[in-house]
N, C-alpha and C. Protein backbone atom coordinates (compact mmCIF):
# COMPACT_ATOMS: atom_id res chain seq x y z
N UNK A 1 -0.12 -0.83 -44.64
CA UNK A 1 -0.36 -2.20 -45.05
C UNK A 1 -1.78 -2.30 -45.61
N UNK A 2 -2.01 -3.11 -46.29
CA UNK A 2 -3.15 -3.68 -47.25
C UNK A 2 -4.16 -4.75 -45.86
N UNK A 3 -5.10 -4.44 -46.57
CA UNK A 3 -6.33 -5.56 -45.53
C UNK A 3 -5.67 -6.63 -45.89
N UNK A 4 -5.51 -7.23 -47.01
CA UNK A 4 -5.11 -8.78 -46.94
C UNK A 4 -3.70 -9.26 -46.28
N UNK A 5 -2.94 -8.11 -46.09
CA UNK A 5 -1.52 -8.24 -45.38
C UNK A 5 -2.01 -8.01 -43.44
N UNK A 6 -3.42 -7.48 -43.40
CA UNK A 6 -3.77 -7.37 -41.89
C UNK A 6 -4.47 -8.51 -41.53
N UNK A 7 -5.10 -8.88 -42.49
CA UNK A 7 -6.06 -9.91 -42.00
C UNK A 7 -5.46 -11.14 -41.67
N UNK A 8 -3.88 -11.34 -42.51
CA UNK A 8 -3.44 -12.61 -42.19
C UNK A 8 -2.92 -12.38 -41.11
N UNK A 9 -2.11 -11.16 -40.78
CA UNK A 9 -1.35 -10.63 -39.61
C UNK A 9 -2.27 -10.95 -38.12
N UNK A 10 -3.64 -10.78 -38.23
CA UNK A 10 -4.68 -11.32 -37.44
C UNK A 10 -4.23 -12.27 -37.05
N UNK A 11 -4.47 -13.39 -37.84
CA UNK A 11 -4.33 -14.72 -37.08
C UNK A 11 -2.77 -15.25 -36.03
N UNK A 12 -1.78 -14.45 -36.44
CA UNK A 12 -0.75 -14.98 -36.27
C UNK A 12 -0.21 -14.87 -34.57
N UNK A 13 -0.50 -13.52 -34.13
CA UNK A 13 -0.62 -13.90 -32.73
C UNK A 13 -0.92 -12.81 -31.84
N UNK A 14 -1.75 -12.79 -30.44
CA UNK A 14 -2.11 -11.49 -30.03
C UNK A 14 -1.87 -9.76 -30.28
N UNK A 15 -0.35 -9.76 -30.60
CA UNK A 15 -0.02 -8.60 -31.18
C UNK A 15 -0.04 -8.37 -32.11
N UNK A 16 -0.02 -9.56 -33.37
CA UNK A 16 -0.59 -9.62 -34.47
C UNK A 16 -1.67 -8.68 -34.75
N UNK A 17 -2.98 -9.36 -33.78
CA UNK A 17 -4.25 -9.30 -33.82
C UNK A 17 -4.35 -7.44 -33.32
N UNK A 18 -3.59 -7.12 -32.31
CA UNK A 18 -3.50 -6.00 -32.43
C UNK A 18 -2.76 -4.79 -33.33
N UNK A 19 -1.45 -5.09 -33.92
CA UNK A 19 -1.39 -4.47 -34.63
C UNK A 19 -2.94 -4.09 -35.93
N UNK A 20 -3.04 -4.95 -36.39
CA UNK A 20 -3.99 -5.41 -37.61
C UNK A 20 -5.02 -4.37 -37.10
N UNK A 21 -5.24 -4.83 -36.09
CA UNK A 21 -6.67 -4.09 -35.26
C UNK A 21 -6.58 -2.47 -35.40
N UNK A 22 -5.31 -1.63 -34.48
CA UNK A 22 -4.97 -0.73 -34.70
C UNK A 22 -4.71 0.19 -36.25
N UNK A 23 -4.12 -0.45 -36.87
CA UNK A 23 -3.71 -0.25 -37.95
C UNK A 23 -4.97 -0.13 -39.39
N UNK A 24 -5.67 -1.05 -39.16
CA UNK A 24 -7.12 -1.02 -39.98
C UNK A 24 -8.14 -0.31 -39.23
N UNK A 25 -7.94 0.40 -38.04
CA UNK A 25 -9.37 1.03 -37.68
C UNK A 25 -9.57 2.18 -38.71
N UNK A 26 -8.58 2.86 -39.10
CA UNK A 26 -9.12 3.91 -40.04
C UNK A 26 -9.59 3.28 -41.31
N UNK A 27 -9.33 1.97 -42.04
CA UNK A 27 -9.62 1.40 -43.15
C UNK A 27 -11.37 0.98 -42.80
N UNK A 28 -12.16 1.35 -43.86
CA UNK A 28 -13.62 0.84 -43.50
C UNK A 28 -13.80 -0.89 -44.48
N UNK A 29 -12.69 -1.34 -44.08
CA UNK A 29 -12.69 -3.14 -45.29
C UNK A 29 -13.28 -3.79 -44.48
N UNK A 30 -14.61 -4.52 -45.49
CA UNK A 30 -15.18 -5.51 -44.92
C UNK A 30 -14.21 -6.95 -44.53
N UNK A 31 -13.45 -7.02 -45.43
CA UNK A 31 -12.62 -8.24 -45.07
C UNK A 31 -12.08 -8.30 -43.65
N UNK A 32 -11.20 -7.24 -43.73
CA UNK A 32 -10.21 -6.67 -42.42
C UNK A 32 -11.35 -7.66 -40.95
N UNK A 33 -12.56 -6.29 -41.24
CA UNK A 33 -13.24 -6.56 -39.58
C UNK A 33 -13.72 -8.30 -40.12
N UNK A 34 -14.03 -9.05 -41.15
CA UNK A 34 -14.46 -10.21 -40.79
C UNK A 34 -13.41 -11.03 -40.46
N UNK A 35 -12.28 -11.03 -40.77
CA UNK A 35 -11.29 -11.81 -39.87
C UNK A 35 -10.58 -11.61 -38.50
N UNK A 36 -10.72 -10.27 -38.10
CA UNK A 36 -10.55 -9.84 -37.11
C UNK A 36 -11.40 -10.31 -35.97
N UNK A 37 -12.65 -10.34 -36.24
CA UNK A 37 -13.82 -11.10 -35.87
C UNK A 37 -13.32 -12.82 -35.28
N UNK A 38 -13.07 -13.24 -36.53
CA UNK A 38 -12.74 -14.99 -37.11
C UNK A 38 -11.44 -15.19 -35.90
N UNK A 39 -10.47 -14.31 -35.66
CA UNK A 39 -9.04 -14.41 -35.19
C UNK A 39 -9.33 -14.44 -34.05
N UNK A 40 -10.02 -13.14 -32.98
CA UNK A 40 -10.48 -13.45 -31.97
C UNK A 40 -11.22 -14.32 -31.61
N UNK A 41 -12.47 -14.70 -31.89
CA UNK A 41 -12.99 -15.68 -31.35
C UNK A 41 -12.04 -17.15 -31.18
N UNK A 42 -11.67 -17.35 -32.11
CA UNK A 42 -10.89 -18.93 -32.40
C UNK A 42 -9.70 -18.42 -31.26
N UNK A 43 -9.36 -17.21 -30.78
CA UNK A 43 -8.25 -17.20 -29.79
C UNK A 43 -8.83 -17.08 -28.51
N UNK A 44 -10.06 -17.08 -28.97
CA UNK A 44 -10.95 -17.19 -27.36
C UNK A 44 -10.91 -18.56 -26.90
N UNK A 45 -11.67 -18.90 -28.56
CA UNK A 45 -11.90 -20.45 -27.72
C UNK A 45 -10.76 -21.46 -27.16
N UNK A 46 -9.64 -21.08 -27.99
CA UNK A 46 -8.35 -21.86 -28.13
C UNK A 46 -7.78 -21.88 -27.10
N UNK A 47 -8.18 -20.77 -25.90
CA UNK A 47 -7.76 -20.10 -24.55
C UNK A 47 -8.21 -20.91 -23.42
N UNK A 48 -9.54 -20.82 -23.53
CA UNK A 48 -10.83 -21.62 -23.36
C UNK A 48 -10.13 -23.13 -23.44
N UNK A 49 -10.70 -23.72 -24.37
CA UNK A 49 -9.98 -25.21 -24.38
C UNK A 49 -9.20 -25.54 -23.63
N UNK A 50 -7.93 -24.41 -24.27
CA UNK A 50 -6.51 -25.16 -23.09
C UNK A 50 -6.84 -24.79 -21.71
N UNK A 51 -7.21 -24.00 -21.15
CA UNK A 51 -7.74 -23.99 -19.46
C UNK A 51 -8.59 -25.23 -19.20
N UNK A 52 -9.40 -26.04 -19.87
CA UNK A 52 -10.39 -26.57 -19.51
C UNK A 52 -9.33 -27.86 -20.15
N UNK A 53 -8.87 -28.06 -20.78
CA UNK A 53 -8.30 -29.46 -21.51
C UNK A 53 -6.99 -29.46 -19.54
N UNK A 54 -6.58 -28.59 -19.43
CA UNK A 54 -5.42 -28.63 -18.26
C UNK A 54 -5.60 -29.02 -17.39
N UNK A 55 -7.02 -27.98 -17.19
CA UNK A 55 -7.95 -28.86 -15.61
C UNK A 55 -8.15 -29.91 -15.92
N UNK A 56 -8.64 -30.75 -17.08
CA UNK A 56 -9.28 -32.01 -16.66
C UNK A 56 -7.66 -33.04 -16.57
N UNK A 57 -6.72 -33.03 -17.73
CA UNK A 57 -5.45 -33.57 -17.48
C UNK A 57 -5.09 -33.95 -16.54
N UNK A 58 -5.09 -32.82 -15.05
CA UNK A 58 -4.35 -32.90 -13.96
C UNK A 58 -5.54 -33.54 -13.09
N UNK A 59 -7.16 -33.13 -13.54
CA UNK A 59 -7.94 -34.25 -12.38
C UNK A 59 -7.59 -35.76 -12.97
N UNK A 60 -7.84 -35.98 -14.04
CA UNK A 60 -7.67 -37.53 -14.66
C UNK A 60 -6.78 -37.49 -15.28
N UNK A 61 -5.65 -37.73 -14.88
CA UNK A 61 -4.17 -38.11 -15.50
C UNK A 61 -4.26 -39.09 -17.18
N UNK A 62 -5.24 -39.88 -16.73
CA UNK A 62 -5.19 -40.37 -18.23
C UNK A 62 -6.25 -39.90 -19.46
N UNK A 63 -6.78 -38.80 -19.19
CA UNK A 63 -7.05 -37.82 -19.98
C UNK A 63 -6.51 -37.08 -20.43
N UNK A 64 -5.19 -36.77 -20.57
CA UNK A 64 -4.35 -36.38 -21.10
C UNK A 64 -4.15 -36.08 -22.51
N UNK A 65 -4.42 -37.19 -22.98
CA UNK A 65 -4.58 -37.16 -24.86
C UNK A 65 -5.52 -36.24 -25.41
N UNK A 66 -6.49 -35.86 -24.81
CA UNK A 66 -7.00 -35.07 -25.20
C UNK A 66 -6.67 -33.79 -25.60
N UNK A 67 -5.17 -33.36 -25.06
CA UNK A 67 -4.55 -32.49 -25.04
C UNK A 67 -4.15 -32.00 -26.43
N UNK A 68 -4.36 -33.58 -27.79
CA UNK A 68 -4.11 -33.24 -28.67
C UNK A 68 -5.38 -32.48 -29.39
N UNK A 69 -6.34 -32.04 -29.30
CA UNK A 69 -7.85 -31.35 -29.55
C UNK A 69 -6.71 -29.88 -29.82
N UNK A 70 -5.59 -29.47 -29.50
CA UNK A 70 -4.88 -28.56 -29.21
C UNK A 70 -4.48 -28.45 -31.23
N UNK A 71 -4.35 -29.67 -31.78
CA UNK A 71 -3.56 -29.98 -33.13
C UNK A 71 -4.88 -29.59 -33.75
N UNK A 72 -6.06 -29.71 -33.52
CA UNK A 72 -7.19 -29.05 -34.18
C UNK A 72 -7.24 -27.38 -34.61
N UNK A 73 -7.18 -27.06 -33.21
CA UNK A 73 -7.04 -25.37 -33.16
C UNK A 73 -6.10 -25.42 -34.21
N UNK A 74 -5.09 -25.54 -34.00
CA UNK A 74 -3.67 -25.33 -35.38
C UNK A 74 -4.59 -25.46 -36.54
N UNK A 75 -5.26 -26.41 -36.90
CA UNK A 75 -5.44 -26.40 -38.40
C UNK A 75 -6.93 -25.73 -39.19
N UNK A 76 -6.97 -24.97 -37.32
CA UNK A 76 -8.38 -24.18 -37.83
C UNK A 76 -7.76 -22.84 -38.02
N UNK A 77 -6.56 -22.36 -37.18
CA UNK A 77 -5.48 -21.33 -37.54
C UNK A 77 -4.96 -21.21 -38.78
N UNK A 78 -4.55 -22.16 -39.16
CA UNK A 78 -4.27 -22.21 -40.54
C UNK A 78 -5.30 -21.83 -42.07
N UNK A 79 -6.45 -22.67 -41.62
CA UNK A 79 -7.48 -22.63 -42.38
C UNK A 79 -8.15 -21.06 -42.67
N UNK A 80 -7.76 -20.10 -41.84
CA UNK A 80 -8.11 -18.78 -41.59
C UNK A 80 -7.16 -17.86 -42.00
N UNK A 81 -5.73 -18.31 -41.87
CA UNK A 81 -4.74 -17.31 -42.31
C UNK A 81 -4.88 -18.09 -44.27
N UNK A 82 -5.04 -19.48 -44.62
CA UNK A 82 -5.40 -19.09 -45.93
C UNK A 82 -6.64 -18.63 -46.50
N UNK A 83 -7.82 -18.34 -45.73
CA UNK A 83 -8.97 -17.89 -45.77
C UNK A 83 -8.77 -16.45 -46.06
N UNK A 84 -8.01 -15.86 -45.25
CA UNK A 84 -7.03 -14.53 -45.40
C UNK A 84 -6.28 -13.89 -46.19
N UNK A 85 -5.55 -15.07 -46.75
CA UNK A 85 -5.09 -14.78 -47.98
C UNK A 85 -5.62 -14.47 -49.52
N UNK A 86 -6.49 -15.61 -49.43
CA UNK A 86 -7.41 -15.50 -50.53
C UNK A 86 -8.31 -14.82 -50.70
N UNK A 87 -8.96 -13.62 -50.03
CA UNK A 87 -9.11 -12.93 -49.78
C UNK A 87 -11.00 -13.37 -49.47
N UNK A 88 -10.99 -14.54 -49.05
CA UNK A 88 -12.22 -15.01 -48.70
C UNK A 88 -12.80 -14.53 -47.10
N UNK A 89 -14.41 -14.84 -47.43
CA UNK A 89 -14.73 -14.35 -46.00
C UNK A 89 -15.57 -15.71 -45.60
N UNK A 90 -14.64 -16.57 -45.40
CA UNK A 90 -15.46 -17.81 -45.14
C UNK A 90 -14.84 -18.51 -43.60
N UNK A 91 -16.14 -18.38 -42.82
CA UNK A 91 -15.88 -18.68 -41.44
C UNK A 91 -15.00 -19.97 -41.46
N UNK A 92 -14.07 -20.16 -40.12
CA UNK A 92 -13.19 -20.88 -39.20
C UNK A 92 -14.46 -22.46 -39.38
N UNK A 93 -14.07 -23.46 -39.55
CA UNK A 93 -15.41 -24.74 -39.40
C UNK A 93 -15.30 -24.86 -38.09
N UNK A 94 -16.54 -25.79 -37.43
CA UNK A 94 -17.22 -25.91 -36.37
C UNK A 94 -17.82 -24.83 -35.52
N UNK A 95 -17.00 -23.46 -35.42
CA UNK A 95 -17.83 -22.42 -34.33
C UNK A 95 -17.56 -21.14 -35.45
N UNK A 96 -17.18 -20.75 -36.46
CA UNK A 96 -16.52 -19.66 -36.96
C UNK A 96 -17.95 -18.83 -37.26
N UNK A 97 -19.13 -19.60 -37.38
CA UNK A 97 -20.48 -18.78 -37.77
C UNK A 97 -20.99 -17.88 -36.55
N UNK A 98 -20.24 -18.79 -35.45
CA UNK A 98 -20.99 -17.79 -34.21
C UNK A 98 -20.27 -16.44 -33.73
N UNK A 99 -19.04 -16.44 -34.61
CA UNK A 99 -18.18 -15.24 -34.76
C UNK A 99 -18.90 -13.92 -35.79
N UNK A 100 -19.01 -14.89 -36.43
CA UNK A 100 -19.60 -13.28 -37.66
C UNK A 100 -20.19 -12.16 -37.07
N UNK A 101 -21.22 -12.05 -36.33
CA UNK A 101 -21.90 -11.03 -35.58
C UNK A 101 -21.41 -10.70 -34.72
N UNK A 102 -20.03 -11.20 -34.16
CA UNK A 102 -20.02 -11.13 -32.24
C UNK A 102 -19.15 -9.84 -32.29
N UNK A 103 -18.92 -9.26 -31.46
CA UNK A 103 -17.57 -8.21 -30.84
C UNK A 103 -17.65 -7.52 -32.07
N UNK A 104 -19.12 -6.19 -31.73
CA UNK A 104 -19.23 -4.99 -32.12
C UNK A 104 -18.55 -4.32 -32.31
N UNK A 105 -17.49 -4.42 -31.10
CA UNK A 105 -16.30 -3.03 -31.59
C UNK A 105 -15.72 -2.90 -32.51
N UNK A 106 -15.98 -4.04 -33.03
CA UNK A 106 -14.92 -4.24 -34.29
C UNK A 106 -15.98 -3.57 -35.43
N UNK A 107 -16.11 -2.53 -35.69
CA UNK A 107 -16.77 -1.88 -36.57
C UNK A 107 -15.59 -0.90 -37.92
């Protein structure tokens, strides 16, 4: 497969992210590792959120709505698999800059 067929494969879902991962370590594409980068983090945080959006739900029942912050992640998912496509390297908005440098391994 092609970086731009891995990079979207990234976003789509943990095994995604690993195939892509596996599969591009022998490829040295800058694209590849910057979305690989972009995919994990946003599946960190997205992880993150929903643990912390759940806990608060079940302490304050009518906090609940917040649950939709969940329809955000989606359209920052999205925003990355066409970021992916196009073969752009333009961070995830709100946290995607603090991805660029992070998780070395990804070399």
């Amino acid at each position: 497969m092609n970086s731009k067929t891995l990079s979207i494969l990234s976003y789509v879902t943990l095994i995604g992210w690993l195939i892509a991962y596996f599969s591009g370590k022998e490829k040295s594409d800058s694209l590849l590792r910057y979305h690989l980068r972009q995919s994990l983090g946003l599946a960190i945080v997205s992880i993150l959120l929903n643990i912390t959006l759940t806990i608060i739900a079940h302490v304050v029942p009518s906090l609940s709505f917040l649950g939709l912050i969940g329809y955000v992640i989606l359209i920052f998912w999205i925003l990355g698999i066409i970021n992916a496509a196009n073969q752009a390297e333009k961070p995830v908005p709100v946290f995607g800059k603090v991805f660029e440098n992070k998780f070395s391994f990804i070399n």
